[in-house]
C-alpha atoms as a PDB file:
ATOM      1  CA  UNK A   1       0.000   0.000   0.000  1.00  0.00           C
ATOM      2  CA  UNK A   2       1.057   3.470  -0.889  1.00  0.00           C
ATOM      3  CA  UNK A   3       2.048   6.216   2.201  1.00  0.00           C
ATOM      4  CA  UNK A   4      -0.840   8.021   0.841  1.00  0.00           C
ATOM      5  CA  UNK A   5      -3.004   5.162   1.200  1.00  0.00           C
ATOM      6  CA  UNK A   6      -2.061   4.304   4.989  1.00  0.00           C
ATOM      7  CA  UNK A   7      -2.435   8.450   5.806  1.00  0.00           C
ATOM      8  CA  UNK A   8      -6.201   7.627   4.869  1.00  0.00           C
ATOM      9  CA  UNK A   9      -6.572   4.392   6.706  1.00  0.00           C
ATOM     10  CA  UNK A  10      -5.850   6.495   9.446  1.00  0.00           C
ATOM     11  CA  UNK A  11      -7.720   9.427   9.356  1.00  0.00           C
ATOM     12  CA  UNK A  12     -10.815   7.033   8.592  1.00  0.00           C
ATOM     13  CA  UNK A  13      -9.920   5.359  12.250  1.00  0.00           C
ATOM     14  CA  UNK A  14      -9.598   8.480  14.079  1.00  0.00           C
ATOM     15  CA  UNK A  15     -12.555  10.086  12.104  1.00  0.00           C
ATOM     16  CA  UNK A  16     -14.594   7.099  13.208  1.00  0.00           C
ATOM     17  CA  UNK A  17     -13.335   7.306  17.161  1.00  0.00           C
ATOM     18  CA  UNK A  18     -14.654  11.168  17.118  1.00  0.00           C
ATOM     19  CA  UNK A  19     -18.424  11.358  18.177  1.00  0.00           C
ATOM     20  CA  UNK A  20     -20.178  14.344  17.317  1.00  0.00           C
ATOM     21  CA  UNK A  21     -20.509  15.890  20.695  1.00  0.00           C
ATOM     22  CA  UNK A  22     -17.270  15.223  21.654  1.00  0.00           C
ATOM     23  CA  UNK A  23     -16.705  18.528  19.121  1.00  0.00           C
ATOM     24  CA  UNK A  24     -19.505  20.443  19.365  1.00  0.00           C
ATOM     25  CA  UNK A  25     -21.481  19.046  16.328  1.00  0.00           C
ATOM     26  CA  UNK A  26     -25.610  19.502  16.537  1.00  0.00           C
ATOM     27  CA  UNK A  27     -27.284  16.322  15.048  1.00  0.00           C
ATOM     28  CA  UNK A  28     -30.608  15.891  14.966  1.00  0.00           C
ATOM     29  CA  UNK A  29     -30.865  12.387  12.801  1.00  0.00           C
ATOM     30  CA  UNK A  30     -29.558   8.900  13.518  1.00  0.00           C
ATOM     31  CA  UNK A  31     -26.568   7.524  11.987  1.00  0.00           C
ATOM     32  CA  UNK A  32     -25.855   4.080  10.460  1.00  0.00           C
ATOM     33  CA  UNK A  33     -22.133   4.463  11.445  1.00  0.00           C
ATOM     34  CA  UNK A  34     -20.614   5.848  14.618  1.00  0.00           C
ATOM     35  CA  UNK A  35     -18.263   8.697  14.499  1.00  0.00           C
ATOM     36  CA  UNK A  36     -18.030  12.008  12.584  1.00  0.00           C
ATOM     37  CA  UNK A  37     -18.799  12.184   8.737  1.00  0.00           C
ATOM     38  CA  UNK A  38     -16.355  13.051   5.897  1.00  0.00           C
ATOM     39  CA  UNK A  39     -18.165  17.084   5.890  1.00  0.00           C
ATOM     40  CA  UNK A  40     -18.300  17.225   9.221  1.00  0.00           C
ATOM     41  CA  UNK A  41     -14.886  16.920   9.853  1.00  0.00           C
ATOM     42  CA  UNK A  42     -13.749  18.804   6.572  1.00  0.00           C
ATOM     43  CA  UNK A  43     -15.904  22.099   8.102  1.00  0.00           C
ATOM     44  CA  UNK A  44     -13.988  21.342  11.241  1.00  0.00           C
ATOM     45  CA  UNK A  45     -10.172  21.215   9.716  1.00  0.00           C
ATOM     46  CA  UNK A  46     -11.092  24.645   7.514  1.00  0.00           C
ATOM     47  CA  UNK A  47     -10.841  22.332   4.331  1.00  0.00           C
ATOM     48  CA  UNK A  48     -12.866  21.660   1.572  1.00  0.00           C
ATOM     49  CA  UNK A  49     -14.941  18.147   1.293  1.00  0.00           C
ATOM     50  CA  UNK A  50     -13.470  17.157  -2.158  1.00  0.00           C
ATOM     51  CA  UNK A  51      -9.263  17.596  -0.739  1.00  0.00           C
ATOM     52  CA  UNK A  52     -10.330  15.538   2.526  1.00  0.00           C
ATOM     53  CA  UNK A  53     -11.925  13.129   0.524  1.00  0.00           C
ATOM     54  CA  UNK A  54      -9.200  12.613  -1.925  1.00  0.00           C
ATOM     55  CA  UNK A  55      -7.113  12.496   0.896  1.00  0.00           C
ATOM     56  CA  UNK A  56      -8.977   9.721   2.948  1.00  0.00           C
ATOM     57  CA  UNK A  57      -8.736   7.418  -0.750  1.00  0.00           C
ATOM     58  CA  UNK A  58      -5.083   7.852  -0.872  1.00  0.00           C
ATOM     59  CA  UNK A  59      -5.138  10.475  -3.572  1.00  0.00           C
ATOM     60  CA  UNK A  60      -3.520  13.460  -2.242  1.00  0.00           C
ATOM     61  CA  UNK A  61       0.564  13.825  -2.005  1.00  0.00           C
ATOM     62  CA  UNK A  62       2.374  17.113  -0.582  1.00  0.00           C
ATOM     63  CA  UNK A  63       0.056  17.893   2.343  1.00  0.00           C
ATOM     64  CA  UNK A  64       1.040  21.085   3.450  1.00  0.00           C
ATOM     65  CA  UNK A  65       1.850  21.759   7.204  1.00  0.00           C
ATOM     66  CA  UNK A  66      -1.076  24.063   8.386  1.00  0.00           C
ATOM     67  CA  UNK A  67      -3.490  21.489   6.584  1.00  0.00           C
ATOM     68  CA  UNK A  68      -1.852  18.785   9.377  1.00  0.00           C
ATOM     69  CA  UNK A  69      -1.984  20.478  11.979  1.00  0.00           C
ATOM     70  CA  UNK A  70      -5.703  21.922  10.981  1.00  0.00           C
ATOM     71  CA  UNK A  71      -6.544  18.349  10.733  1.00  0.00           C
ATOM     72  CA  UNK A  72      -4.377  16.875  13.881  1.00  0.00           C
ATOM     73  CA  UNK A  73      -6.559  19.639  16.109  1.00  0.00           C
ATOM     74  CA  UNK A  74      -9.946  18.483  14.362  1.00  0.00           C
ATOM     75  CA  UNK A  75      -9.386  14.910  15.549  1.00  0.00           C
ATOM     76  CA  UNK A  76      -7.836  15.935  18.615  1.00  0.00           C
ATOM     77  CA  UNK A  77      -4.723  13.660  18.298  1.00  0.00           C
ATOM     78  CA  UNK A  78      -2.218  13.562  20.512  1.00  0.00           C
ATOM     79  CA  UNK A  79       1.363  14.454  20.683  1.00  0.00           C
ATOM     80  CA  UNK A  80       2.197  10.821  19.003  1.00  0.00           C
ATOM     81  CA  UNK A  81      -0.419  10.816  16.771  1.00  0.00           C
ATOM     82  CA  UNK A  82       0.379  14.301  15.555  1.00  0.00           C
ATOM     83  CA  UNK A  83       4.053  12.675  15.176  1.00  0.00           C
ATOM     84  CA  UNK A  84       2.000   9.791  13.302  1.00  0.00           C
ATOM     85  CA  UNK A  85       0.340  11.817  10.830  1.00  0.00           C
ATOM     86  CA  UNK A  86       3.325  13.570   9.954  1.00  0.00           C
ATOM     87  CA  UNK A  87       5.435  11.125   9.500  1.00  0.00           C
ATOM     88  CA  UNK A  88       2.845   9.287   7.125  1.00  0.00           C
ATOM     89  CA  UNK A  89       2.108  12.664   4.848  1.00  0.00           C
ATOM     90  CA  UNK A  90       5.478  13.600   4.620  1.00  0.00           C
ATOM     91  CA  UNK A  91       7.419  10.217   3.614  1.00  0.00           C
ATOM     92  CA  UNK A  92       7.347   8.842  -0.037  1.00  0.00           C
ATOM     93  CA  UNK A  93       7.092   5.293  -1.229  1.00  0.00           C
ATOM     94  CA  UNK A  94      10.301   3.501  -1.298  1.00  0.00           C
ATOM     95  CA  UNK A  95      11.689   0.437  -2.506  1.00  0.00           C
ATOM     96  CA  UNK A  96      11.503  -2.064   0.910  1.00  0.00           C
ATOM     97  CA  UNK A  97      14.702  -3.367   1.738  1.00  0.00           C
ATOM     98  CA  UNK A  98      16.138  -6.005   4.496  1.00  0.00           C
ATOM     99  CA  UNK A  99      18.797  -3.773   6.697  1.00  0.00           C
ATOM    100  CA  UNK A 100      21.629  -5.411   8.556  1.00  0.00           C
ATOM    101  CA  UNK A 101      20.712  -7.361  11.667  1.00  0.00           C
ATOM    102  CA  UNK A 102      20.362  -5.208  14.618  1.00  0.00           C
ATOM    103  CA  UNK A 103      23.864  -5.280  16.773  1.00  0.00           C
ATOM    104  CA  UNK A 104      23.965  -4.402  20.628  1.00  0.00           C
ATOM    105  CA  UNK A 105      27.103  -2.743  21.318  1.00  0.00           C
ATOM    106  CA  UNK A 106      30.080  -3.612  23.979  1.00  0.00           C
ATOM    107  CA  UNK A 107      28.600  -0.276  26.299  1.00  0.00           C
ATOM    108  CA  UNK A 108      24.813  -1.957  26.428  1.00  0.00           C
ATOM    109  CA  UNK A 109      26.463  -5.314  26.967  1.00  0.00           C
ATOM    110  CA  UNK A 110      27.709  -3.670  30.142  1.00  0.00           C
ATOM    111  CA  UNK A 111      24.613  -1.626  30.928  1.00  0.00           C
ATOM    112  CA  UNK A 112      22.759  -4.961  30.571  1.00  0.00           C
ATOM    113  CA  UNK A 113      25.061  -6.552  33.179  1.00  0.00           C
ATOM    114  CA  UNK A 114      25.113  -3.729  35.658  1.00  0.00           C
ATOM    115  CA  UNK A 115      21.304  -4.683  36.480  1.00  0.00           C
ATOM    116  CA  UNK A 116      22.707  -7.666  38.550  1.00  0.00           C
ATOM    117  CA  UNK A 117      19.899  -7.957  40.449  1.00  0.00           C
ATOM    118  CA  UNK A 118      16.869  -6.933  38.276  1.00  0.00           C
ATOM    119  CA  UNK A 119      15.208  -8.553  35.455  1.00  0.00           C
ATOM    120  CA  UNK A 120      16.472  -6.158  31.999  1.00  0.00           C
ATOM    121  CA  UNK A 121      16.550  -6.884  28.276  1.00  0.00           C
ATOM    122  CA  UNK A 122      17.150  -5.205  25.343  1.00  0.00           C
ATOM    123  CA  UNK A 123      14.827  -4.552  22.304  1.00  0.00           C
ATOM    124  CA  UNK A 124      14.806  -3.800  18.790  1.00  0.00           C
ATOM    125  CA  UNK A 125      12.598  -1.583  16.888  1.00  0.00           C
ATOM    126  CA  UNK A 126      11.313  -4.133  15.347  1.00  0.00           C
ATOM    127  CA  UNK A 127      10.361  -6.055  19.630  1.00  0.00           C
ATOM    128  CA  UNK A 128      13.089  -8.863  18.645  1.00  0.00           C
ATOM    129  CA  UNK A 129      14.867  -9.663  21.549  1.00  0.00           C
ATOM    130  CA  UNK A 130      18.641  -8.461  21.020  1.00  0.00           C
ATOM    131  CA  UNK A 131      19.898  -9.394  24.143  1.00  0.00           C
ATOM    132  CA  UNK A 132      18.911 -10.375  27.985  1.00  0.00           C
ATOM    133  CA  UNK A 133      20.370 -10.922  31.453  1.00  0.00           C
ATOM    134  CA  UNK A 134      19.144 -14.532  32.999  1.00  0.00           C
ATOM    135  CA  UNK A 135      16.846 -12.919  35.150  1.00  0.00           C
ATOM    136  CA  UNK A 136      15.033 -11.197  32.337  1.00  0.00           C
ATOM    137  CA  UNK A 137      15.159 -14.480  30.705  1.00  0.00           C
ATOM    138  CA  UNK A 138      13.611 -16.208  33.494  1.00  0.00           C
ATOM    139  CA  UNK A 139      10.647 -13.825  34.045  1.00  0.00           C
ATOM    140  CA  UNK A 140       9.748 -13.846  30.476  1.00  0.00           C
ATOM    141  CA  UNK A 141      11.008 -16.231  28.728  1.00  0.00           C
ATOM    142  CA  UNK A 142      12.287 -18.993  30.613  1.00  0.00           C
ATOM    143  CA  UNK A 143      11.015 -21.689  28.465  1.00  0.00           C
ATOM    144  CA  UNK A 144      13.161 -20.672  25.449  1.00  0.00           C
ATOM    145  CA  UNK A 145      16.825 -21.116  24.813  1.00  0.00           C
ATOM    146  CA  UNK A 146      18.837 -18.628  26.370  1.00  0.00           C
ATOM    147  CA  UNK A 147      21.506 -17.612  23.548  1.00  0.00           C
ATOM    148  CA  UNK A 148      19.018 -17.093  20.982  1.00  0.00           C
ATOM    149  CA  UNK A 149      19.264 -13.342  21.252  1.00  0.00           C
ATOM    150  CA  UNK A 150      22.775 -14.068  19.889  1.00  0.00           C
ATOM    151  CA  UNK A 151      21.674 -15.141  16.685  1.00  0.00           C
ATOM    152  CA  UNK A 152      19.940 -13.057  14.653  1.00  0.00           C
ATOM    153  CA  UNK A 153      17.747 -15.584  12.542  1.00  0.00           C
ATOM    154  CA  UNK A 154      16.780 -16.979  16.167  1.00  0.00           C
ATOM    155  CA  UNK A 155      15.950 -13.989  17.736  1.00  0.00           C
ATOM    156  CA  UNK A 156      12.562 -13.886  19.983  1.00  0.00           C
ATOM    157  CA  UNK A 157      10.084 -11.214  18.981  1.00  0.00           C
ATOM    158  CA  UNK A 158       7.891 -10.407  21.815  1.00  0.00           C
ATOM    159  CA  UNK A 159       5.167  -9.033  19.496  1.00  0.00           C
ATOM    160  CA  UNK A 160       5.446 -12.852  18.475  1.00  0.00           C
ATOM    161  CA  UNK A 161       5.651 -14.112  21.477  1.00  0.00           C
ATOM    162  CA  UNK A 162       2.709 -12.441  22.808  1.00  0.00           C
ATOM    163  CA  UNK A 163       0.280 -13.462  20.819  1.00  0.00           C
ATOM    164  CA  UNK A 164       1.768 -16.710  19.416  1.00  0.00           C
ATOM    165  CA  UNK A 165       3.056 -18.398  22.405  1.00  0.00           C
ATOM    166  CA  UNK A 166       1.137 -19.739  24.640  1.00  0.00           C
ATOM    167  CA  UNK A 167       3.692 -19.661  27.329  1.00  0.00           C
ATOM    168  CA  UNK A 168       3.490 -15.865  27.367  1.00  0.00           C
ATOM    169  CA  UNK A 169      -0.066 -15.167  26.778  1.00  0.00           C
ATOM    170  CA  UNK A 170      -0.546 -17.315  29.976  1.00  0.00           C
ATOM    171  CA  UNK A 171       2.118 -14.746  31.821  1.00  0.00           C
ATOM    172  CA  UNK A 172       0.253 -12.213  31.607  1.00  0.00           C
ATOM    173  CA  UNK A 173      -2.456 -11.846  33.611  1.00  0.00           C
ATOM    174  CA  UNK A 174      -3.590  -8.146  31.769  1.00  0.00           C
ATOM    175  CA  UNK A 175      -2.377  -9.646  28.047  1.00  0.00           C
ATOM    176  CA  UNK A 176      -5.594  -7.444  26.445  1.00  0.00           C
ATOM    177  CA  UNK A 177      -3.500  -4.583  28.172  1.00  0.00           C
ATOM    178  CA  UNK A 178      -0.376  -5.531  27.192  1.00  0.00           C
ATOM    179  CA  UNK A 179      -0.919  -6.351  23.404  1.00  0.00           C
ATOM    180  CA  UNK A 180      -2.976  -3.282  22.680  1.00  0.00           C
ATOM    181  CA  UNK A 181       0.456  -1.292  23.961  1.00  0.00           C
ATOM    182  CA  UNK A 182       2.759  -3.058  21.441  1.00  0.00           C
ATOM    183  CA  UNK A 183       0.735  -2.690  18.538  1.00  0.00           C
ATOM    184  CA  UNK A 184       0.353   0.764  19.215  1.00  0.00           C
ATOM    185  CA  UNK A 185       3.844   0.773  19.078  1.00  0.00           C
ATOM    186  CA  UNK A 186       4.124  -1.425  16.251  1.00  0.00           C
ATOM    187  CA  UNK A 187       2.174   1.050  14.369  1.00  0.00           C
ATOM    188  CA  UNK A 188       4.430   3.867  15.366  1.00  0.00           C
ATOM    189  CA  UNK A 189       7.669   1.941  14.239  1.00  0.00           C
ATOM    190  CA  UNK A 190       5.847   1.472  10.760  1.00  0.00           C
ATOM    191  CA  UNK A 191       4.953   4.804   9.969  1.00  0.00           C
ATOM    192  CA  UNK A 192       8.552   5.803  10.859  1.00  0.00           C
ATOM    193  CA  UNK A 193      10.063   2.800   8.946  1.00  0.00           C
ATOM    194  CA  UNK A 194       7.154   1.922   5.956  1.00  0.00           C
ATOM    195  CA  UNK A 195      10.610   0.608   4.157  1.00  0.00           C
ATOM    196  CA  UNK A 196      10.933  -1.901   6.576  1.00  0.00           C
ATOM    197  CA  UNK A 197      11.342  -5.018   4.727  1.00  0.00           C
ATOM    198  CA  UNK A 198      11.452  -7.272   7.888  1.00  0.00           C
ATOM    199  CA  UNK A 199       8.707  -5.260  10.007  1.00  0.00           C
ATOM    200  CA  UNK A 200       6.087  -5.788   7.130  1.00  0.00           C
ATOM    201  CA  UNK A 201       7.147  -9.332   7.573  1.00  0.00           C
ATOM    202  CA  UNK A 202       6.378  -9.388  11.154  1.00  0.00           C
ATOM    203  CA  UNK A 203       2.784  -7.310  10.283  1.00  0.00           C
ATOM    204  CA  UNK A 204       2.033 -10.195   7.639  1.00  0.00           C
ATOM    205  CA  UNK A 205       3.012 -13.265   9.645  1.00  0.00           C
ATOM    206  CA  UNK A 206       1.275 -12.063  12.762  1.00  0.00           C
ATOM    207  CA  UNK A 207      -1.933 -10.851  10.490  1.00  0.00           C
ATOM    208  CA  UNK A 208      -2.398 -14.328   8.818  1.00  0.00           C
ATOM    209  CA  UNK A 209      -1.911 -15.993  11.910  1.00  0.00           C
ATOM    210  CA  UNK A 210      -3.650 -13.958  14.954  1.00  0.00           C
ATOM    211  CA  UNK A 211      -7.610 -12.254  13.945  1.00  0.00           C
ATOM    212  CA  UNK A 212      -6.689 -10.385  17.482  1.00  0.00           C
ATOM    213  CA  UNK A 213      -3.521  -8.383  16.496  1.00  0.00           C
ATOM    214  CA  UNK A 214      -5.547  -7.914  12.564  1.00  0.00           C
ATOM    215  CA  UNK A 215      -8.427  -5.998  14.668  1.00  0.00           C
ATOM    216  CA  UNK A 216      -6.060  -4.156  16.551  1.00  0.00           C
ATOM    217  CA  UNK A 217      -3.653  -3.419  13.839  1.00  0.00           C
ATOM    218  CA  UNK A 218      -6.995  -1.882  12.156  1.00  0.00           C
ATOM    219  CA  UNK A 219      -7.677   0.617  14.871  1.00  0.00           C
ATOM    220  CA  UNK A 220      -4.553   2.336  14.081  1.00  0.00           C
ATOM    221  CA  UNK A 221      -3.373   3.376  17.923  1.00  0.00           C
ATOM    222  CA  UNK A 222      -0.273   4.857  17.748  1.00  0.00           C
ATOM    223  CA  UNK A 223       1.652   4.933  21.114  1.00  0.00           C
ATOM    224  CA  UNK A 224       5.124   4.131  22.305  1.00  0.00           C
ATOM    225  CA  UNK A 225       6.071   1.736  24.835  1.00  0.00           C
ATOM    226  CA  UNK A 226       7.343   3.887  27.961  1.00  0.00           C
ATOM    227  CA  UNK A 227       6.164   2.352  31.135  1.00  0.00           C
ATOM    228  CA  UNK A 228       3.414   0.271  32.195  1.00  0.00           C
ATOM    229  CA  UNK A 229       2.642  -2.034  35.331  1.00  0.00           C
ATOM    230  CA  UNK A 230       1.104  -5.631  34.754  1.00  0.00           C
ATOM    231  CA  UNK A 231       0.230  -8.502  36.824  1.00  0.00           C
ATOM    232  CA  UNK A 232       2.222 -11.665  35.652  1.00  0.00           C
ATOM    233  CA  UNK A 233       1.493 -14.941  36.596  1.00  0.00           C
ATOM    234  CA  UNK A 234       4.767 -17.310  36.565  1.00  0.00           C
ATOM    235  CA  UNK A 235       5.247 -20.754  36.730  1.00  0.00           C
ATOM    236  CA  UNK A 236       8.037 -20.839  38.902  1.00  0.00           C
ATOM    237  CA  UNK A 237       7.431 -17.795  41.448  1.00  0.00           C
ATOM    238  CA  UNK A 238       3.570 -17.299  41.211  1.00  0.00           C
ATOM    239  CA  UNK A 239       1.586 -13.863  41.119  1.00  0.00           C
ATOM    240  CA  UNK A 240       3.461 -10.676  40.720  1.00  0.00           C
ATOM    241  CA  UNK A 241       3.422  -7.292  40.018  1.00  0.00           C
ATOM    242  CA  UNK A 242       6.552  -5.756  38.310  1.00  0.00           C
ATOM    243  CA  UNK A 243       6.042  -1.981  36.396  1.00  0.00           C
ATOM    244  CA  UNK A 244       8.066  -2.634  32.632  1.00  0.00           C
ATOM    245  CA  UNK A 245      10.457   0.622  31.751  1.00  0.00           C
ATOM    246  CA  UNK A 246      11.465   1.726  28.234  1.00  0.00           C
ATOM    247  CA  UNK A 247      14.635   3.180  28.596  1.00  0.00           C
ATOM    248  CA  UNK A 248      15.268   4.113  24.949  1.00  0.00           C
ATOM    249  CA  UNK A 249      19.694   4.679  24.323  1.00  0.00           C
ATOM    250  CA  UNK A 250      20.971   7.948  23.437  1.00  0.00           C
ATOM    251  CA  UNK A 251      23.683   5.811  20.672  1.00  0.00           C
ATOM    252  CA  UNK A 252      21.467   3.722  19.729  1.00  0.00           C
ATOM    253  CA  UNK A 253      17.755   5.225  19.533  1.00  0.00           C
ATOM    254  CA  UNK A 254      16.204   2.489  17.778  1.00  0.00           C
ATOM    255  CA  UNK A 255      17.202   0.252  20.574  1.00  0.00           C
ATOM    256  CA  UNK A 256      15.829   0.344  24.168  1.00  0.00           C
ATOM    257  CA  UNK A 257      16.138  -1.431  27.814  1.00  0.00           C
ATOM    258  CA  UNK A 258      13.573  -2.954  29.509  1.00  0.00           C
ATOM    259  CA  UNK A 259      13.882  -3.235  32.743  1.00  0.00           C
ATOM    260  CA  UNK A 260      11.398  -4.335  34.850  1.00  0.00           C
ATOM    261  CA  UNK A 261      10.869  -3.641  38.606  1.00  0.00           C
ATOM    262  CA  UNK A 262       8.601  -4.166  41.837  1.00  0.00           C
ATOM    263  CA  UNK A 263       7.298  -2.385  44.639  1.00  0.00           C
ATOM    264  CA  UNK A 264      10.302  -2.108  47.021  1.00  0.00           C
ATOM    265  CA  UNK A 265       9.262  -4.663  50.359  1.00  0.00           C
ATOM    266  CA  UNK A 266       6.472  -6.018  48.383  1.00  0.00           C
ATOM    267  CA  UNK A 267       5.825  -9.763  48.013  1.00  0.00           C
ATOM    268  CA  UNK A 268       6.549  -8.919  43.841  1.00  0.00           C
ATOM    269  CA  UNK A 269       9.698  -7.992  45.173  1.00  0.00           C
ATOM    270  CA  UNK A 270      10.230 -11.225  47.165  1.00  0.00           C
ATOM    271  CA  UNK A 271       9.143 -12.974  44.166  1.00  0.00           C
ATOM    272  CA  UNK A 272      11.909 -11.376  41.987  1.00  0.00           C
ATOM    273  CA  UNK A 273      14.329 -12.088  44.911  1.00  0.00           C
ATOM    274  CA  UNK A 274      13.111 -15.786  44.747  1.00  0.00           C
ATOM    275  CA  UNK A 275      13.303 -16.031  40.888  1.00  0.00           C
ATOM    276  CA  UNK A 276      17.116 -14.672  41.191  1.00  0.00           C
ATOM    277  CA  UNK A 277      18.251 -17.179  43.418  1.00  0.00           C
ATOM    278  CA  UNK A 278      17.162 -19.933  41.397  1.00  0.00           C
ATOM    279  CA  UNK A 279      18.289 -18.970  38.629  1.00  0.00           C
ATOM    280  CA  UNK A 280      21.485 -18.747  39.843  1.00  0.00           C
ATOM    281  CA  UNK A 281      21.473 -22.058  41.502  1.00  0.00           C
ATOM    282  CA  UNK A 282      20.862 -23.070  38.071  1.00  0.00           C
ATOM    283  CA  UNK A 283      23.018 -21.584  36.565  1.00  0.00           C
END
């Protein structure tokens, strides 16, 4: 699909997320569909009805600036989704290619191995799994081999994982939660990236395979992953509560640490504590 084609996907998902009174429209008849209509909205942006229609079918290139933003304040996106928009108006269909194999570098090896005592991993933009201390392994992912974040073409995903593995849909307890985050920020990567050879890939495979991530994908949230708290259930340690923090690297900003964390004296924490230690007998 063209840029132009996925700018009017989403302005047809955030058009149809906009009721009327949320913006001050008067109606006085009942509508087949929810959300505002194609006029409605145009009237609101300061545009005519024939450019926002051409631009909802994909036929519309060089959308000027003041036109975004005129139609970023009629939906009432937010600072992402104003990013979002941009960046799909403003790029131009390129040939998709397959880039390099993401590489974590000697400093995030050692930033990885400074959290000793808390579970940590790092991600590509992309969610495969470039690397992972053993207790971030153990929390989520301790059914899989270890070293396969050192080899590229074995590489976990977690978008994969999460809704193609049983093992982790059963982890978390919140997975509706959880999976509406990281295709949110799935959608975000792709309308940085739409030459993404690998991430259409991962959008196809996971599209064919899972009707939940296609109806999510649809909706068109766009959100990055930052922090968030779930409730995991593990098969070693039990219940828990641990809050998840993106810490995205200054060198490397398509890469970021998770590291993951619990209420200091809680029983999460003792959990955590518990998972460590056998790990390391284990190990």
């Amino acid at each position: 699909m063209s840029v132009s084609g996925h700018l009017g996907e989403f302005l047809r998902a955030r058009r149809a997320r906009l009721r009327p009174e949320d913006v001050g429209v008067v109606t006085t008849t009942r509508r087949r569909v929810p959300g505002l209509r194609r006029e409605e909205l145009a009237q609101l942006a300061g545009v005519s009805v024939s450019y926002y229609t051409r631009l909802e079918q994909g036929q519309t290139i060089n959308v000027s600036d003041s036109v975004l933003d005129a139609l970023a304040d009629a939906l009432r996106l937010d600072v992402h989704e104003r990013t979002h928009l941009r960046d799909l108006a403003v790029q131009r269909p390129r040939r998709r290619s397959r880039p390099p194999a993401e590489r974590v570098s000697p400093l995030t090896h050692d930033l990885l191995r400074s959290f000793a005592h808390v579970p940590a991993l790092v991600v590509g933009r992309r969610t495969d799994v470039l690397a992972w201390n053993p207790l971030g392994h153990a929390l989520l992912a301790g059914h899989l081999d270890p070293t396969a974040p050192d080899r590229p073409a074995d590489r976990p995903n977690l978008a994969r994982m999460l809704f193609l593995d049983p093992h982790t849909r059963e982890l978390y307890a919140d997975w509706e939660r959880k999976v509406r985050g990281i295709v949110a920020s799935l959608r975000l990567v792709a309308g940085r990236y739409p030459d993404d050879a690998q991430l259409a890939s991962l959008v196809g495979e996971l599209s064919v395979k899972c009707p939940e991530f296609t109806e999510l994908w649809n909706d068109h949230r766009v959100k990055p992953c930052e922090a968030a708290t779930y409730q995991l259930h593990h098969p070693r340690v039990g219940d828990l509560t641990v809050t998840q923090q993106n810490l995205v690297l200054s060198y490397a900003p398509e890469q970021s640490v998770i590291v993951v964390t619990a209420e200091q004296g809680s029983s999460s924490q003792d959990a955590l504590t518990l998972l460590g230690q056998l790990t390391a007998t284990a190990a």
